[in-house]
Protein backbone atom coordinates (compact mmCIF):
# COMPACT_ATOMS: atom_id res chain seq x y z
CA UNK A 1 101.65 159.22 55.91
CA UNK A 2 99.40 161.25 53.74
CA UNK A 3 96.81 163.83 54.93
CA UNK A 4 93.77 161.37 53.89
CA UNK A 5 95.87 158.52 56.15
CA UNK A 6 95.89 161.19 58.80
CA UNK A 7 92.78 161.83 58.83
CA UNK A 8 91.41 158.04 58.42
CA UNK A 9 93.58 156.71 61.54
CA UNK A 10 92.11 159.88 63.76
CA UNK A 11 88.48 158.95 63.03
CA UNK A 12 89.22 155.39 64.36
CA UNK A 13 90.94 156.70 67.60
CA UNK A 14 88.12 158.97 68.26
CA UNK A 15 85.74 155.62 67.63
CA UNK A 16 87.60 153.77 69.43
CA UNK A 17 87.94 156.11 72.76
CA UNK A 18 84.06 156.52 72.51
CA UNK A 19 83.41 152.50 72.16
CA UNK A 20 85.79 152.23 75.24
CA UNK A 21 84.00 155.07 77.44
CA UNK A 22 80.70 153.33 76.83
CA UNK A 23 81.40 149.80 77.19
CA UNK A 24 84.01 150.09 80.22
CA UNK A 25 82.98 152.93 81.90
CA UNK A 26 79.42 151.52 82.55
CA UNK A 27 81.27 148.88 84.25
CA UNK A 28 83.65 150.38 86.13
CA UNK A 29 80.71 152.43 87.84
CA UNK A 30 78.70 149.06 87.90
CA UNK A 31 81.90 147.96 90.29
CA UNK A 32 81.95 150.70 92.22
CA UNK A 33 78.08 150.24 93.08
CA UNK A 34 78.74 146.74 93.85
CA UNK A 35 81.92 147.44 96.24
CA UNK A 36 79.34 149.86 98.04
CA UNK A 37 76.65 147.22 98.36
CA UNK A 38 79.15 144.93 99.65
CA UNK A 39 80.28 148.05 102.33
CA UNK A 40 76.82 148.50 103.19
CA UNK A 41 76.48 144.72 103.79
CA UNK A 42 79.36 144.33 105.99
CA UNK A 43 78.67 147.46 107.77
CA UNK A 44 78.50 146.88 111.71
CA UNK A 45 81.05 143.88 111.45
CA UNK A 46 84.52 143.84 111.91
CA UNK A 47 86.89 141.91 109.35
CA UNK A 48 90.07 140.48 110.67
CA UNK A 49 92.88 142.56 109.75
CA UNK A 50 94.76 139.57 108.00
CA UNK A 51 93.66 136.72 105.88
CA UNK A 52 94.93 134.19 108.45
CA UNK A 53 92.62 135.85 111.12
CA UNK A 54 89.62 134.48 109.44
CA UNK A 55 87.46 132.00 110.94
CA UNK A 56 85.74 129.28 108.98
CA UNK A 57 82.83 127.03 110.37
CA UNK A 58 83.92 123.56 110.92
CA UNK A 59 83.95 121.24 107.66
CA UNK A 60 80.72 119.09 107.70
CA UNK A 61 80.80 116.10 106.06
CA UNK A 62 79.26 112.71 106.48
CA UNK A 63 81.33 109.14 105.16
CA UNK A 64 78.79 107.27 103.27
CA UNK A 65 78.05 103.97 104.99
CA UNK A 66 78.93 100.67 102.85
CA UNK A 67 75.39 98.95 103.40
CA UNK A 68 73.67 101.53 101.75
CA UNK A 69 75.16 100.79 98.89
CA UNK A 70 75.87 96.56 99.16
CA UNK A 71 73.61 94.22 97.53
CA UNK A 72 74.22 90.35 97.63
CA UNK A 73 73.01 88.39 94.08
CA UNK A 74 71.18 84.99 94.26
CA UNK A 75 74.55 83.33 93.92
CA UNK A 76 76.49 85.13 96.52
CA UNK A 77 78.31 87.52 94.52
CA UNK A 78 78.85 90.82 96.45
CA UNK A 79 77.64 93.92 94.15
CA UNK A 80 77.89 97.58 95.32
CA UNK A 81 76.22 100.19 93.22
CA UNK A 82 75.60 103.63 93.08
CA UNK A 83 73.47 105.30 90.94
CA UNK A 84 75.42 109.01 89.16
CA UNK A 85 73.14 109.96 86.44
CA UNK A 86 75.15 113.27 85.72
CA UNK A 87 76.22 111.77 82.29
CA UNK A 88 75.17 108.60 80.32
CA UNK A 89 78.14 106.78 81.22
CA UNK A 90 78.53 103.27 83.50
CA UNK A 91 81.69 102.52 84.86
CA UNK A 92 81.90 98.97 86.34
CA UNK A 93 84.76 96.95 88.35
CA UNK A 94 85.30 93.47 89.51
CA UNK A 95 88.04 93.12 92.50
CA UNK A 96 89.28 89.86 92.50
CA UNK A 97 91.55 88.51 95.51
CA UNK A 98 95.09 87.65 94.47
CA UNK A 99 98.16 88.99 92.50
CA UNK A 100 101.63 88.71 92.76
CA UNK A 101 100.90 87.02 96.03
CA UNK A 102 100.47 83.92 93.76
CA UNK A 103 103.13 83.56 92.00
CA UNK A 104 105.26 81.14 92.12
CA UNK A 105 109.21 81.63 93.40
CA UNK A 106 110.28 80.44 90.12
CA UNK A 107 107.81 82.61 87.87
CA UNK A 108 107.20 85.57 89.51
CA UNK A 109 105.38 87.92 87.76
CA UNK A 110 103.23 85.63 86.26
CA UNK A 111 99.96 87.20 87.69
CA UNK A 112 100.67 90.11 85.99
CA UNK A 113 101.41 88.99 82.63
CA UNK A 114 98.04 86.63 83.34
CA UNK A 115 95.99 90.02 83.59
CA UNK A 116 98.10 91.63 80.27
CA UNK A 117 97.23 88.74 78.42
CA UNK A 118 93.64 88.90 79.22
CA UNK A 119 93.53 92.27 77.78
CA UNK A 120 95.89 91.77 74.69
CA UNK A 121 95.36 88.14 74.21
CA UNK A 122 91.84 87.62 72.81
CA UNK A 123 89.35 85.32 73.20
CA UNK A 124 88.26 81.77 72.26
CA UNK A 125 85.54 83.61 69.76
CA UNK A 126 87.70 86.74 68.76
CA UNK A 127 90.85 87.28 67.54
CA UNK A 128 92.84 89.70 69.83
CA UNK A 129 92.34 92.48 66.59
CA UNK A 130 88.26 91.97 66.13
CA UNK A 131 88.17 91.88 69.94
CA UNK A 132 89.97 95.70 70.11
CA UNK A 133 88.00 96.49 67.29
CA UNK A 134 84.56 95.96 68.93
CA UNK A 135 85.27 97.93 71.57
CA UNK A 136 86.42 100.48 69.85
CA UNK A 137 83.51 100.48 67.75
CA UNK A 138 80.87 100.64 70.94
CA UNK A 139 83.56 103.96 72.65
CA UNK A 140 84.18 101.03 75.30
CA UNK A 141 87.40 101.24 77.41
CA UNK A 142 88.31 98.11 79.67
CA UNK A 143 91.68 97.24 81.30
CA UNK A 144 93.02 94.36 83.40
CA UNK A 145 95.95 94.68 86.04
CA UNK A 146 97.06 92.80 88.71
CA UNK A 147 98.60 93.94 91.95
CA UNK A 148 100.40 92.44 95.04
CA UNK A 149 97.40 90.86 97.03
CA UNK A 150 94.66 92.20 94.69
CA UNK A 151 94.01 91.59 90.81
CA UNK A 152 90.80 93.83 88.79
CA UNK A 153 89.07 94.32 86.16
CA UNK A 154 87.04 97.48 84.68
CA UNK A 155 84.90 98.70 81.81
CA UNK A 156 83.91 102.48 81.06
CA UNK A 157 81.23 102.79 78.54
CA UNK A 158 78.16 104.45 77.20
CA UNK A 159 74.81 103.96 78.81
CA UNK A 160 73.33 102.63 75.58
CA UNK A 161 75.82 100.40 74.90
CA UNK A 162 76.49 99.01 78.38
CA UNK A 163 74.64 95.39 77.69
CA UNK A 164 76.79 95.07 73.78
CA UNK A 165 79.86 95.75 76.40
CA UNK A 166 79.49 93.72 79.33
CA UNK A 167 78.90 90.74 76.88
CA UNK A 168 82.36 91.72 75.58
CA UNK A 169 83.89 92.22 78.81
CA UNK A 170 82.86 88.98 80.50
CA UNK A 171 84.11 86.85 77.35
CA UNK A 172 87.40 88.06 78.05
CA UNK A 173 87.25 87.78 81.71
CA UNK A 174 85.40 84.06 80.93
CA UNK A 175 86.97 82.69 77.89
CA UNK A 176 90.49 83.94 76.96
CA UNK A 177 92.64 82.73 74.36
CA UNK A 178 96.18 83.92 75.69
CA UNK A 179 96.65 84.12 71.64
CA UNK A 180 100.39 82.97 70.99
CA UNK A 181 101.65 86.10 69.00
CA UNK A 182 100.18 88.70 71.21
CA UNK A 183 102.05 86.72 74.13
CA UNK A 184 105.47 86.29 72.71
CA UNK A 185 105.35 90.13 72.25
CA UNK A 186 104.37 90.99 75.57
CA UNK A 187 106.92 88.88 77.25
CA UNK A 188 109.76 91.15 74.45
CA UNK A 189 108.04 94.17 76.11
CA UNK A 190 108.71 92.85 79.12
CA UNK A 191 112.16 91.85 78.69
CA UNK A 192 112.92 94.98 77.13
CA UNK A 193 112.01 96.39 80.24
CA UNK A 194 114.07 94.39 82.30
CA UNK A 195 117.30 95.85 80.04
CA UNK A 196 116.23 99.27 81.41
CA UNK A 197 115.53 98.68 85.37
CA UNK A 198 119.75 99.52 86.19
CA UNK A 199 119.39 102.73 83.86
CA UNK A 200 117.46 104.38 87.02
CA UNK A 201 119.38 104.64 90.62
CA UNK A 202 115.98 104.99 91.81
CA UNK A 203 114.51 101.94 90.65
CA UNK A 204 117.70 99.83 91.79
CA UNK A 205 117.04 101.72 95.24
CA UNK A 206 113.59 100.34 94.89
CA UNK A 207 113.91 96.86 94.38
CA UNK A 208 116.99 96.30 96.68
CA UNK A 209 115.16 97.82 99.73
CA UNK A 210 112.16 95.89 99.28
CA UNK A 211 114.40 92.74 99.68
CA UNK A 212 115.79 94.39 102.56
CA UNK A 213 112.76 94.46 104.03
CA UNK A 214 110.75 91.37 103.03
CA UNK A 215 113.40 88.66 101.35
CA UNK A 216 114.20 88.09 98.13
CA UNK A 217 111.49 84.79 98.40
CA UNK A 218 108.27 86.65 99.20
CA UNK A 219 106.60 88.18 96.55
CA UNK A 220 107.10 91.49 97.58
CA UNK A 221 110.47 91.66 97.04
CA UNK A 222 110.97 88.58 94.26
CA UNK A 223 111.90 90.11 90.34
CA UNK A 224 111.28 88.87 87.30
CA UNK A 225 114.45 87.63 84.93
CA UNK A 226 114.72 86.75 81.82
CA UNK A 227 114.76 83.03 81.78
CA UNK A 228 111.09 83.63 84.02
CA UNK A 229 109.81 85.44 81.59
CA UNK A 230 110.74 83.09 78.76
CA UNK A 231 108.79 80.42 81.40
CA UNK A 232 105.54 82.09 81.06
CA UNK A 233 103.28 79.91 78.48
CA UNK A 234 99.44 79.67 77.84
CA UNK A 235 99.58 76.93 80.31
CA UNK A 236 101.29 78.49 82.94
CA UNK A 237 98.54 81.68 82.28
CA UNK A 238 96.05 79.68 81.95
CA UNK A 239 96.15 78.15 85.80
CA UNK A 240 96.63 81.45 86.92
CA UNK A 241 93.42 82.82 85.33
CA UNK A 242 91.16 79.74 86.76
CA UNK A 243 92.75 80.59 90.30
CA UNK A 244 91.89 84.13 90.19
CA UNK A 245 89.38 85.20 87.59
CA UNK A 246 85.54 83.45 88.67
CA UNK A 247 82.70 84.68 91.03
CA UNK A 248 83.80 82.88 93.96
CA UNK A 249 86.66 85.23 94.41
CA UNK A 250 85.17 88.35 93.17
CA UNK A 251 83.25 91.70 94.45
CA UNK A 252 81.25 94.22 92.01
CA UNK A 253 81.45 97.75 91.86
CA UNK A 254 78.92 99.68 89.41
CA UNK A 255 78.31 103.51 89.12
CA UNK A 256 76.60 106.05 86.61
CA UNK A 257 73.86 106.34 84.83
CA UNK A 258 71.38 103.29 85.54
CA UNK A 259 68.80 101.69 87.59
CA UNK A 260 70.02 100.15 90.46
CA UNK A 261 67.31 97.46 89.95
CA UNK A 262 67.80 96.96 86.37
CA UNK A 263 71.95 97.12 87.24
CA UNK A 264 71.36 94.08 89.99
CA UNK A 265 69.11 92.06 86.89
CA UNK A 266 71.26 92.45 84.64
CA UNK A 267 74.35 91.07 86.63
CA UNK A 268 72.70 88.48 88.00
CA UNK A 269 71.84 87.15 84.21
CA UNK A 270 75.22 87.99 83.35
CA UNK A 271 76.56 85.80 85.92
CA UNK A 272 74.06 82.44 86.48
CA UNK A 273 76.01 80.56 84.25
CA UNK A 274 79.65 81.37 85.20
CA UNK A 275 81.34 78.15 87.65
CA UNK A 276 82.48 79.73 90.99
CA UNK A 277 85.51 78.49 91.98
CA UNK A 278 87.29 78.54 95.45
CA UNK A 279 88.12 81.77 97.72
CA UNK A 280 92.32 82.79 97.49
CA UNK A 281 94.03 82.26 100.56
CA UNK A 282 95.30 85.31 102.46
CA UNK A 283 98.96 86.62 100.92
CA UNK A 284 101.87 84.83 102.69
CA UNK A 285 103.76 86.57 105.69
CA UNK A 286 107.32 87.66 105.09
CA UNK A 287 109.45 85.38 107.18
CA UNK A 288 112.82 87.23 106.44
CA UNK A 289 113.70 89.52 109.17
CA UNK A 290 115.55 92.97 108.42
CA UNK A 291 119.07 92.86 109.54
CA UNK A 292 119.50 97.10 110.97
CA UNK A 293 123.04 98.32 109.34
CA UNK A 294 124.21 100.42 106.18
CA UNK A 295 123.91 99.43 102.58
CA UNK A 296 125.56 100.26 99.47
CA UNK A 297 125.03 99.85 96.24
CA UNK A 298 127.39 101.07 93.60
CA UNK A 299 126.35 103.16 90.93
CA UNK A 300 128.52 106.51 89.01
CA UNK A 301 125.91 109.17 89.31
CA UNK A 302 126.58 112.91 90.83
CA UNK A 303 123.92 112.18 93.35
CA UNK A 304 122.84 109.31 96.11
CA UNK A 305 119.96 108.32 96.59
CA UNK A 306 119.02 107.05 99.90
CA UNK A 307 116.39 104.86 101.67
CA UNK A 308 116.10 104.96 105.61
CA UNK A 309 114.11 102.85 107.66
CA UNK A 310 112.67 99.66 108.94
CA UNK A 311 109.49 97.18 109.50
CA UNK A 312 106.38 98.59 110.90
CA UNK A 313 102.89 97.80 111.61
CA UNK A 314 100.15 96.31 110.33
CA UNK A 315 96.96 98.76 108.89
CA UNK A 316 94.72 98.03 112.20
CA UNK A 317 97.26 98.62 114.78
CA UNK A 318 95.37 100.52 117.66
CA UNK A 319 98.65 102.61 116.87
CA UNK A 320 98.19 103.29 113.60
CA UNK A 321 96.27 106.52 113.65
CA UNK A 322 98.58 108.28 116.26
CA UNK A 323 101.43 107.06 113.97
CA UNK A 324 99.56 108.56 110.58
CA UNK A 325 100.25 112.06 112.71
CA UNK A 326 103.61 111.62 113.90
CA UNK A 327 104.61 110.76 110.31
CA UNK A 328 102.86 113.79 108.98
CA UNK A 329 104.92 116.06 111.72
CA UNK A 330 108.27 113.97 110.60
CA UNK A 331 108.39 113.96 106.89
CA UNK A 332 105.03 113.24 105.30
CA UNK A 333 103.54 116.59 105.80
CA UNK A 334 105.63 118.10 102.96
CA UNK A 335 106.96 121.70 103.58
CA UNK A 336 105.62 121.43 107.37
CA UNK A 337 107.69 118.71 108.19
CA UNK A 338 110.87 117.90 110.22
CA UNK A 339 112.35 116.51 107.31
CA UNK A 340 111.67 118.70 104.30
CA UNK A 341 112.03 121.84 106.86
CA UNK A 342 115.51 120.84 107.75
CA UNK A 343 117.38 119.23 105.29
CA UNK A 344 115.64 121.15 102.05
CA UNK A 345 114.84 124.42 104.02
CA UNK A 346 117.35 125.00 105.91
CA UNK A 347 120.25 123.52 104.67
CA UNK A 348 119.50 123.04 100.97
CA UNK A 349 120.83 119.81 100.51
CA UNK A 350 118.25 117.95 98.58
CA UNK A 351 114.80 118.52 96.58
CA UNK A 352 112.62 116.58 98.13
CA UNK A 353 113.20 114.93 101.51
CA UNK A 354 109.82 112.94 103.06
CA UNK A 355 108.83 110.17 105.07
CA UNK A 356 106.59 107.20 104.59
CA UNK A 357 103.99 105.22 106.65
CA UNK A 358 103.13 102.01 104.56
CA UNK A 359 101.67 99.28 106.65
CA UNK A 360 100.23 95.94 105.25
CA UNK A 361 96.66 94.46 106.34
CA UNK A 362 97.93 91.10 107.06
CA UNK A 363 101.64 91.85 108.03
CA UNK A 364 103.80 94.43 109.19
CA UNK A 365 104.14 97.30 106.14
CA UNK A 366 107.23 99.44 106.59
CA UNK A 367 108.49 103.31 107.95
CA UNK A 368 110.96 104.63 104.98
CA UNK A 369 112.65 108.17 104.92
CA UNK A 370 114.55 109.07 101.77
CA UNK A 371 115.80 111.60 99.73
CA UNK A 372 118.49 112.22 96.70
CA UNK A 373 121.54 114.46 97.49
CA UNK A 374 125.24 115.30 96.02
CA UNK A 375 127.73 112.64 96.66
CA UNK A 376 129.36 114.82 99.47
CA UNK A 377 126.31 116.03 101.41
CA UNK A 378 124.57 112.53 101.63
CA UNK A 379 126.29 111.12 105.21
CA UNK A 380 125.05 114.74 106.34
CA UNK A 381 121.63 114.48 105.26
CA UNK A 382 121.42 111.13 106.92
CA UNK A 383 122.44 112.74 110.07
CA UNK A 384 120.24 115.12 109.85
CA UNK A 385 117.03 113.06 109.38
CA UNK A 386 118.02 110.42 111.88
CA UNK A 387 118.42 113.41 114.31
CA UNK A 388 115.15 114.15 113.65
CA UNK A 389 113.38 110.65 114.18
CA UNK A 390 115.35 110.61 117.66
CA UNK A 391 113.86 114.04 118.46
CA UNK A 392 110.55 113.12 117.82
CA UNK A 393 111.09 110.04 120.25
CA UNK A 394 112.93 112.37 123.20
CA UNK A 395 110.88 115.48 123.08
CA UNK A 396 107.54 116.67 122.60
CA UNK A 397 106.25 117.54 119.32
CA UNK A 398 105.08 121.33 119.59
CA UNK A 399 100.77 122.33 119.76
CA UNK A 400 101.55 123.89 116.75
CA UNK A 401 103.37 121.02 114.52
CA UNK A 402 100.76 118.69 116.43
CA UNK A 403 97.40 120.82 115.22
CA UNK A 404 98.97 121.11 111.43
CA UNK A 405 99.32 117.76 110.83
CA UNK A 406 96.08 116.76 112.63
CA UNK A 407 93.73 118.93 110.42
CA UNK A 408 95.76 118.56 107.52
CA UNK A 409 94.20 114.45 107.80
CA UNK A 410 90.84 115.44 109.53
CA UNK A 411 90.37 118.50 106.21
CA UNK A 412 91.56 116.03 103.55
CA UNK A 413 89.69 113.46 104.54
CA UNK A 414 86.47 113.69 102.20
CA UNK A 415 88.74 113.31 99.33
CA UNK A 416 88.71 109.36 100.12
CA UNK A 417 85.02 110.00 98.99
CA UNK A 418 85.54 112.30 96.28
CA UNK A 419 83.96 110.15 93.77
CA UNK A 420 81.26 107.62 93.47
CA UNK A 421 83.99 105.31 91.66
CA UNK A 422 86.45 105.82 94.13
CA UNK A 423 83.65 105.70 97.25
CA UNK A 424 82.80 102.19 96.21
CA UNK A 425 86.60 101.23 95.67
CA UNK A 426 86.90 102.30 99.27
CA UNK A 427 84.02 99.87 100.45
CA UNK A 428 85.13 96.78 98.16
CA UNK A 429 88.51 96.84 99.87
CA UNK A 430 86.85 97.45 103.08
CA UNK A 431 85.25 93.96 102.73
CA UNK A 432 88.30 92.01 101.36
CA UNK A 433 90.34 93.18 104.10
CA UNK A 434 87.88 92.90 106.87
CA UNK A 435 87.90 96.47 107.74
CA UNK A 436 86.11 97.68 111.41
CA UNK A 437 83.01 98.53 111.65
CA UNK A 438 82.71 102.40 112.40
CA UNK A 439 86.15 102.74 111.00
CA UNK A 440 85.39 105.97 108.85
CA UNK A 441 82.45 107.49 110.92
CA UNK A 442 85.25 107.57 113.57
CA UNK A 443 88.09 108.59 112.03
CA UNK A 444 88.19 112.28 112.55
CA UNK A 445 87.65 112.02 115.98
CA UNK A 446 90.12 109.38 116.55
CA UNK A 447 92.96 111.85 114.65
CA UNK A 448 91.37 114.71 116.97
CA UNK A 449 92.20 112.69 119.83
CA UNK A 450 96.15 112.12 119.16
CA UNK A 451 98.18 114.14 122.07
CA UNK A 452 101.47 115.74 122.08
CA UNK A 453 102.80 112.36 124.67
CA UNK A 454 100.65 109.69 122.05
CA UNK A 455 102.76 110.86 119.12
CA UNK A 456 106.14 110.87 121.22
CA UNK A 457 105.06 107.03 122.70
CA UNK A 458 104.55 105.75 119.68
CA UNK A 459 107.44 107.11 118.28
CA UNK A 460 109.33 105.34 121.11
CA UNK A 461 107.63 101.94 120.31
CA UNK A 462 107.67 101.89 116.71
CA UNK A 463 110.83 103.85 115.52
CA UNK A 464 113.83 102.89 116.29
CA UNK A 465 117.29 104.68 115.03
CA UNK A 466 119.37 101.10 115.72
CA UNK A 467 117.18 98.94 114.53
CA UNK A 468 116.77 100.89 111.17
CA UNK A 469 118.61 100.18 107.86
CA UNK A 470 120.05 102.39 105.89
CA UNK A 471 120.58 101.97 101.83
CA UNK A 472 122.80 104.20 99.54
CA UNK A 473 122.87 104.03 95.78
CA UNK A 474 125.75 106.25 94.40
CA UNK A 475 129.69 106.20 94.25
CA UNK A 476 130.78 105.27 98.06
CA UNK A 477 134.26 106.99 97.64
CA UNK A 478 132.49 109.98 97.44
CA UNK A 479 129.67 109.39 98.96
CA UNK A 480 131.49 108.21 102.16
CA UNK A 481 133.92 111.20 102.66
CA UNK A 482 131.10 113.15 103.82
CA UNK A 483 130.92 117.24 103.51
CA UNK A 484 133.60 119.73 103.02
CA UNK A 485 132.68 121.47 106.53
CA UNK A 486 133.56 117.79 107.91
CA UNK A 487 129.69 118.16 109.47
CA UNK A 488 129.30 114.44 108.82
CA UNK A 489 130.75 111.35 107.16
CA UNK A 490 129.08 107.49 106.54
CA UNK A 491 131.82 106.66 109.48
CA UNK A 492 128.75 108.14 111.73
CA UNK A 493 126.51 105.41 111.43
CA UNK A 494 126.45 101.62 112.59
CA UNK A 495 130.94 102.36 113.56
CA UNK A 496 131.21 102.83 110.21
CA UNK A 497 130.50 98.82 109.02
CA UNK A 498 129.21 98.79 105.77
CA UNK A 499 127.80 95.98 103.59
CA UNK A 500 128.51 96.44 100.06
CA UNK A 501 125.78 95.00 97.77
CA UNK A 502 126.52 94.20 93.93
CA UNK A 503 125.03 95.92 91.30
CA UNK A 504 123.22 93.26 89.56
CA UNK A 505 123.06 92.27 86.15
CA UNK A 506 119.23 93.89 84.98
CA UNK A 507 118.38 90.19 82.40
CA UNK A 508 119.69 87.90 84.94
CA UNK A 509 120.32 89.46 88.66
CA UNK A 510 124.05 88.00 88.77
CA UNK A 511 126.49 90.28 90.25
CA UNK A 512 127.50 92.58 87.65
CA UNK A 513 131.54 91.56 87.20
């Protein structure tokens, strides 16, 4: 480097050091007033000595009521709305009863494709392409699914176009065209699909333990094959959309940017002209009873995956509450619980360990514990968790596990509201499923109320180590040897009887040869 170089690079350091003094330094004094004002603040009271000492003022929060949001139109349609004006933006959705619960035992899964089609398939005045193109054109999003007992339908668009887009949405709620070519490729989709569901242990575990639990007739646990796809036809689709898709078997949900008003006008225009049809019926009950025992299924992979449990209750069990806190204390309170502590914690032999409450509104749901762990260590992890469920069921849960899991549902519990979208989702199920009045104003207290003897009572009554199934997806030779230490082999559980299930063929569900 030459002298002029030298001399060039010192003149920026000594620029630089000054720009640096007098833009930082100003601050760093600026800080040091503002710790002092903060000093002076706090002077005369005493801070805890560690974070966890710190007490916080109870969370307020108030549930929103339903009927201050539920309007009835002239025809008896059931609108909720509530007015976000935030952004210009109206989201709408129409809850229709039925799904899944429809289908027939020799189609299932024709609901479902019924709501694809409505999306993809066009309608009697657009081709499936001018119809995407449209809403494209107004920034319009809308989507179609269907569920078990529930099927909807929802549009997101801008204020200014909302009228263009509910004229759009309604045709293809009103008028579809189940176009021919859009259907033949949804039902490949679908098959191609179905080639895939054995390439996953966990959704073979899936599907096998919902038969388990509910039959291989009800709709919970029926599957689609291929010849049931290839059954599906504009016909078929078509009777499905007439049972589901009119005003007689619908409620409204509207929020953003409007005039609640002008919203119930509009809707009421949109609608005078569409036939209601007849209420659905109530989902069927299950009449296939679990049979308690072990399960395999057999599948070469380095790790099993396991499902443990049994029927349960239904959502409005006087029970269910107390149960929402014993299951948080077992294994649905994630590192706080039983089951993550003790077979991820402490002996590190899976992941992810948890446990499941999943009750049904007009049926028992289920209780399901599960987890995915080497070959070896899988009869010990089952030992492990079923040790814990009879714990919970002999002994008292401590003040301490019982206070976590109670304000970890009484401090989470505005996030059912978190939205205006989701608030109103809340109250349209609400009013399919008949929920209690006072259900939500109450619910804190009611989870405040749960004792140390409620949680070990209803563990008594409602889980129940022999009458609890147990499935394993892996390879049973090694699976069934059990740990190195000899801590625990599959001979543990039910004398060691096992029923072997086939892996089934993923196009046709035929025993795999």
């Amino acid at each position: 480097m030459n002298a002029r170089h030298t001399a060039i690079v010192l003149a920026l350091a000594i620029v630089a050091a000054s720009l640096f003094t007098g833009r930082f330094a100003p601050q760093a004094s600026q800080g040091e007033a503002a710790a002092k004002e903060l000093a002076a603040a706090k002077s005369g009271t005493d801070l805890p000595a560690r974070p966890e000492q710190i007490e916080f003022e109870p969370l307020a929060f108030t549930p929103p009521a339903a009927a201050d949001f539920r309007h009835v139109l002239p025809d008896g349609t059931v609108v909720y709305l509530a007015e976000s004006h935030e952004f210009p933006l109206i989201d709408l959705s129409i809850s229709f009863k039925g799904g899944s619960s429809l289908d027939t035992a020799e189609i299932p899964g024709l609901a479902s494709m019924t709501a694809r089609m409505l999306r993809e398939g066009g309608t009697t005045n657009l081709d499936p392409e001018t119809f995407d193109e449209q809403l494209d054109f107004l920034a319009t999003q809308a989507s179609v699914s269907a569920g078990g007992t529930f099927s909807s339908a929802s549009m997101n668009c801008l204020k200014k176009t909302f009228d263009e887009s509910l004229g759009l949405f309604l045709e293809m709620l009103r008028e579809p065209a189940f176009n021919a070519e859009r259907l033949a490729t949804a039902k490949a989709r679908v098959v191609a699909q179905l080639e895939q569901r054995n390439d996953d242990a966990s959704d073979i575990l899936g599907r096998e333990w919902r038969q388990l639990l509910y039959g291989a007739e009800h709709f919970e646990g029926s599957l689609p094959t291929v010849s049931s796809v290839e059954a599906i036809t504009p016909e078929r689709l078509a009777e499905m959309h007439a049972r589901i898709f009119h005003p007689g078997n619908m409620i409204v949900s509207v929020s953003g940017d409007f005039d609640s008003a002008e919203m119930l006008a509009t809707l009421e225009k949109a609608f005078a002209d569409w036939e209601r049809g007849e209420q659905v019926a109530d989902p069927p009950v299950p009449e296939h009873v679990l049979a308690p025992g072990l399960y395999h299924i057999p599948k070469d992979i380095p790790q099993g995956k396991v499902a443990i449990g049994m029927r349960s209750i239904t959502r409005d069990d006087p029970d269910a509450i107390a149960l929402d806190v014993l299951n948080d204390i077992l294994g649905g309170g994630g590192f706080t619980s039983r089951i993550m502590r003790s077979v991820r914690s402490n002996e590190g032999l899976a992941y992810s360990a948890s446990s499941r409450l999943s009750p049904r509104v007009d049926y028992p749901g289920e209780f399901r514990a599960g987890f995915e762990s080497k070959n070896p260590t899988v009869a010990l992890a089952i030992k492990i968790i079923m040790q814990q469920i009879t714990d919970v069921r002999d002994e008292l849960v401590t003040e301490e596990e019982l206070e976590t899991a109670k304000q970890s549902l009484i401090e989470t519990f505005p996030r059912v509201f978190e939205s205006k979208p989701q608030m109103l989702s809340v109250f349209v199920s609400d009013e399919w499923t008949d929920r209690p009045e006072g259900y939500w104003q109450s619910y804190r207290e009611r989870v405040q109320a749960v004792t140390r003897e409620d949680v070990q009572r209803v563990a008594r009554e409602h889980l129940d180590p022999e009458q609890m199934a147990i499935l394993v997806v892996g390879n049973w030779e090694e699976v069934a040897a059990g740990d190195l230490d000899g801590r625990a082999t599959m001979a543990d559980f039910f004398g060691g009887e096992v029923t072997h299930l086939p892996l089934r063929d993923p196009l046709t569900l035929e025993p795999v040869q």
